[in-house]
Each structure stands twice: as C-alpha cells, then as structure tokens.
Protein backbone atom coordinates (compact mmCIF):
# COMPACT_ATOMS: atom_id res chain seq x y z
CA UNK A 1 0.00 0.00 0.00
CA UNK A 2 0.89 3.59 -0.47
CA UNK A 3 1.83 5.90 1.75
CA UNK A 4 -1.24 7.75 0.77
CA UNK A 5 -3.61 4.74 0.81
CA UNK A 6 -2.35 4.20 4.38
CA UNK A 7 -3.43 8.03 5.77
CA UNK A 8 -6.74 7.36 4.23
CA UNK A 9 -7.25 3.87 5.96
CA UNK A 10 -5.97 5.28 9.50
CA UNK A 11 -8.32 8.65 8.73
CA UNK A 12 -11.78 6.34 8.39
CA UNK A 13 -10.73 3.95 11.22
CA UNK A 14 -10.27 6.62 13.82
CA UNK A 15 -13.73 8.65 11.95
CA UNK A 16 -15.37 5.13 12.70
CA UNK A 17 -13.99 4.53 16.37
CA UNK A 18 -15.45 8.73 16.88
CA UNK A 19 -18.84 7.90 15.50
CA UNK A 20 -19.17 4.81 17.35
CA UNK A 21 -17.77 6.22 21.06
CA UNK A 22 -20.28 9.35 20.46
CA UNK A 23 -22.85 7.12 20.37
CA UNK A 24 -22.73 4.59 22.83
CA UNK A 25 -22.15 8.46 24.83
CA UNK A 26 -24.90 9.92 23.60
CA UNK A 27 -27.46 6.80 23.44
CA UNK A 28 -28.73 7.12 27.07
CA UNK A 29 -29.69 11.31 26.69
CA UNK A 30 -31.71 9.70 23.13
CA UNK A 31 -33.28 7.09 24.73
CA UNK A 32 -34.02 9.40 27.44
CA UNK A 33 -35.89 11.88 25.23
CA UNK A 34 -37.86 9.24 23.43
CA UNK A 35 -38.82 7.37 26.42
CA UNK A 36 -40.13 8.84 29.23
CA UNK A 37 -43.57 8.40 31.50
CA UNK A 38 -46.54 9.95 30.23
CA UNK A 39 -49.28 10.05 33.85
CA UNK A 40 -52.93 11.36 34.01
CA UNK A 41 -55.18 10.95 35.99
CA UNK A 42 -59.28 11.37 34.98
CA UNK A 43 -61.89 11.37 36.92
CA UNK A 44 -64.93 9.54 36.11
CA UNK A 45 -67.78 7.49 37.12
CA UNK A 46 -69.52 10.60 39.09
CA UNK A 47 -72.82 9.31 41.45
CA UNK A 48 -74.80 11.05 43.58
CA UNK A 49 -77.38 8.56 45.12
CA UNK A 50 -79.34 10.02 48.00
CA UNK A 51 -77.66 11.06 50.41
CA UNK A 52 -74.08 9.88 49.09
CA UNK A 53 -71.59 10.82 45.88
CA UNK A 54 -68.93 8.49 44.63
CA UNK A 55 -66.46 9.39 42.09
CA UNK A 56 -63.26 7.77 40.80
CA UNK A 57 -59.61 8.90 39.91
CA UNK A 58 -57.90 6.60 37.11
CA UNK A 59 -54.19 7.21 37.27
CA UNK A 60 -52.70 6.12 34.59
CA UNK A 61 -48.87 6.09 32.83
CA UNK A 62 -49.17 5.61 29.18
CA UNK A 63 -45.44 6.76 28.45
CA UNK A 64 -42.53 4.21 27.35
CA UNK A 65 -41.18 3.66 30.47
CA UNK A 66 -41.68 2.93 34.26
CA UNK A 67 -42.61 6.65 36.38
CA UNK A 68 -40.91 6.76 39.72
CA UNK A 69 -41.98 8.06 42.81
CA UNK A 70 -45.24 9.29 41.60
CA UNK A 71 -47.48 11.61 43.88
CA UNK A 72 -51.23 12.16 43.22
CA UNK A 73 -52.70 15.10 45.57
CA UNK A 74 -56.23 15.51 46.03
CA UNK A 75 -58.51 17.86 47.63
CA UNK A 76 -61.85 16.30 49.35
CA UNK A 77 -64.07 16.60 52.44
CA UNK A 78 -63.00 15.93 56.03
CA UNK A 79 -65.28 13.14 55.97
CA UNK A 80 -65.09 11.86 52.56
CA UNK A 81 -63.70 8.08 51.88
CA UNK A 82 -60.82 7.26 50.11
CA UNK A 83 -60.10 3.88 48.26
CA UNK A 84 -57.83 2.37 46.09
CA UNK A 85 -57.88 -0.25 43.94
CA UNK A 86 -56.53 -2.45 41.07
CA UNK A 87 -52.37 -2.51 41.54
CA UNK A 88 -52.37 0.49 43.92
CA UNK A 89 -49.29 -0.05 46.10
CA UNK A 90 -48.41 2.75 48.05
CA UNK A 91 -49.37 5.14 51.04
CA UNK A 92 -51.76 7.56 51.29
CA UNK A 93 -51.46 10.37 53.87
CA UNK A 94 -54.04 12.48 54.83
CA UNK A 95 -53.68 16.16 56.28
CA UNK A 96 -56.28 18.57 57.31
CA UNK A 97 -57.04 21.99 55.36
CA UNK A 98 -59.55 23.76 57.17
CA UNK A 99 -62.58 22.92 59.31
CA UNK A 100 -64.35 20.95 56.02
CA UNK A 101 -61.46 19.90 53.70
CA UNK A 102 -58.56 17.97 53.86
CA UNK A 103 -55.66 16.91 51.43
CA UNK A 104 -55.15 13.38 50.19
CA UNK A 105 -51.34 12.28 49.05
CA UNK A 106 -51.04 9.17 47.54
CA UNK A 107 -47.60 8.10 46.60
CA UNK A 108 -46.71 5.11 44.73
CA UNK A 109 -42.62 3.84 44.52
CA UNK A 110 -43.56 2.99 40.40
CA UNK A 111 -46.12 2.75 37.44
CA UNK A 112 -44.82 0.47 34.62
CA UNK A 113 -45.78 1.65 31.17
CA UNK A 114 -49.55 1.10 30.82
CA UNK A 115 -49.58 0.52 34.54
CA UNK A 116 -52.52 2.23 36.22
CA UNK A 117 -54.66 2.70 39.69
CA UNK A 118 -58.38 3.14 41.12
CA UNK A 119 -58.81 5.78 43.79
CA UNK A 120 -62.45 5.62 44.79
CA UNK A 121 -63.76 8.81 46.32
CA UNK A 122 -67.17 8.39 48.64
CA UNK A 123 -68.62 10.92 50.79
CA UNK A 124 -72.11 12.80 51.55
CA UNK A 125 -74.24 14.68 49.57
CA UNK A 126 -74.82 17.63 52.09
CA UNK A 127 -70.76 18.26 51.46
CA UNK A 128 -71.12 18.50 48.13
CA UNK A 129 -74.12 21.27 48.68
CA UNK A 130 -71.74 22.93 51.17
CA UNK A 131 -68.86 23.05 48.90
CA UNK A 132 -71.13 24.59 46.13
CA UNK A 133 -72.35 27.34 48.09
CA UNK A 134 -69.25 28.13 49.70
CA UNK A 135 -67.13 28.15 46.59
CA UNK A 136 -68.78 28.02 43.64
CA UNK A 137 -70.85 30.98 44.01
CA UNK A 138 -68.19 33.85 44.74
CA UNK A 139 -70.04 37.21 43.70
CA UNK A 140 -72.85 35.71 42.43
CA UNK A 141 -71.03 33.93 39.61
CA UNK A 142 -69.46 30.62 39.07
CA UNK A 143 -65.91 29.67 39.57
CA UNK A 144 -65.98 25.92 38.04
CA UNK A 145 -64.49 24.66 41.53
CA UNK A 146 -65.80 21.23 42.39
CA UNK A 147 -64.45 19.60 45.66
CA UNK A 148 -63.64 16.78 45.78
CA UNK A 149 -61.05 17.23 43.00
CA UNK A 150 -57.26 16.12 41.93
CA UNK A 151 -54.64 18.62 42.19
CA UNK A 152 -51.78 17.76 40.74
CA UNK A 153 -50.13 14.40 39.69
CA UNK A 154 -46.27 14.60 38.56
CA UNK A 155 -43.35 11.73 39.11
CA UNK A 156 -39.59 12.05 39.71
CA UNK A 157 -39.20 12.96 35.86
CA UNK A 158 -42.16 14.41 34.24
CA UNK A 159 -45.38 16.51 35.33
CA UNK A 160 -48.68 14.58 34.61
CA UNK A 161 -52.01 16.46 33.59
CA UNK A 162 -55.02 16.01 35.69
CA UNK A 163 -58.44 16.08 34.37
CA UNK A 164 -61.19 16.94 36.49
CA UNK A 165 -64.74 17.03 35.89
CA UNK A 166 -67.18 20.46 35.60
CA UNK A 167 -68.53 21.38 39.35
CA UNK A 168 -71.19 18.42 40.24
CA UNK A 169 -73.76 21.17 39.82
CA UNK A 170 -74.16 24.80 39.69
CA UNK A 171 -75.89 26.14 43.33
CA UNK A 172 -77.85 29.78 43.30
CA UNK A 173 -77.24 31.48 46.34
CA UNK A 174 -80.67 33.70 45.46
C-alpha cells in the first residue's frame, strides 16, 4: 500500500472509532428523550345517590417507560372516603385543610408503562351542597371549583395532567 492509501485507511478507522464512542455516549440522553412516563389521571364514574356521591380517579402512565416516585394530591371533604384499587401499592397520607377539607397524598414507589390505579372517592351529599355554596358561588357567579377534586399528579421525571370534571352542579345562592 501507499503511503497515501495508508493516511486514508488510519483517517476512516479513527472517523469510525469517533462515530461509534459518540454514540454509545450519547445513546442514554436519546433514549431518554424518546422514552419517558406519560401520567394522568381522569376522573370519572360521578354518582350522587341520595344522600351519598362516589367518584373515581384513574391514574394512569401511558409513556414508554416505568414513572418513579409518583405523587397524586387531592382535595376532598374531612369526611369523605378514600379507596384504592386495582395494583395500587403505596401510602396515602391524609392532612387537614380547614374545618371541612382535607388533602389526600397518595404516593406510589412505580407505574410500569400502561400501569394504572383506582382511587375511589365516597362521601355525603350535604358536602357537596356545602362546597357549592361556599365556593362556587363567589359574587354571584361561578368559579368551576368542584371539591372533591385532583390537584396535581407529577413523578420524579415528568409533570402529569389532571383532568377533572365540571362542578357536580351549579348552586344559586338567590
């Protein structure tokens, strides 16, 4: 081989070696950008029958890949009920906030992708009329604040989006 030939060769091998140490460097920040968690949570499944409501939270992860330490906060009454079901594994922690409310953490160590929980909300109707009057009805017009309610959701890498119903009904204060 030429001396030329040789330069050439030694160029390619050493463009080859850069190309393939940038990427097994640069692999984990792609991967990282194309697979993440994707959490919601919706409520649904609203009842009011007589005297008591029910409503549910579905929390799910949809993303690519597992969402760590997630933490679903929701507002509800001092009396209301919280459950959880299908694959919740967690804690929940419940603090007073004010005389009639109180804030519900739930935290869960993981959600695999298409992983997803039940929280089942039950209380009384009278809190519900309570709620309405108190809040909903701030100068005479509505605020579209319905108690109880989710907050926020988010995990250790992403911000999830929460999707609440409208107010269980509109209340005049006439």
């Amino acid at each position: 081989m030429q001396r030329g030939e040789k330069i050439a060769i030694g160029v390619s091998v050493i463009a080859l070696l850069v190309s393939v140490i940038n990427t097994i460097l640069t692999s984990p920040v792609i991967i990282e950008l194309y697979s993440k968690p994707e959490i919601s949570v919706v409520e649904t499944n609203r009842e009011l029958n007589g005297d008591t409501f029910r409503t549910m939270f579905i929390v799910k992860n949809e993303g690519s890949s597992t969402a760590k330490n997630v933490e679903l906060v929701l507002n509800a009454h001092a009396k209301d009920i919280v459950q959880t079901m299908q694959g919740f594994t967690g804690e929940i922690i419940e603090k007073p906030n004010g005389p009639p409310l109180k804030t519900v953490t739930l935290k869960v160590n993981y959600l695999p992708p298409n992983g997803s929980f039940i929280v089942l909300l039950t209380g009384s109707k009278e809190s519900l009329v309570s709620t309405a009057k108190a809040y909903n009805m701030e100068n005479g017009s509505p605020s579209n604040l319905t108690i109880p309610n989710a907050v926020s959701i988010r995990s250790e890498r992403t911000i999830g989006n929460v999707y609440n119903q409208s107010p269980w009904f509109q209340v005049n204060v006439n």
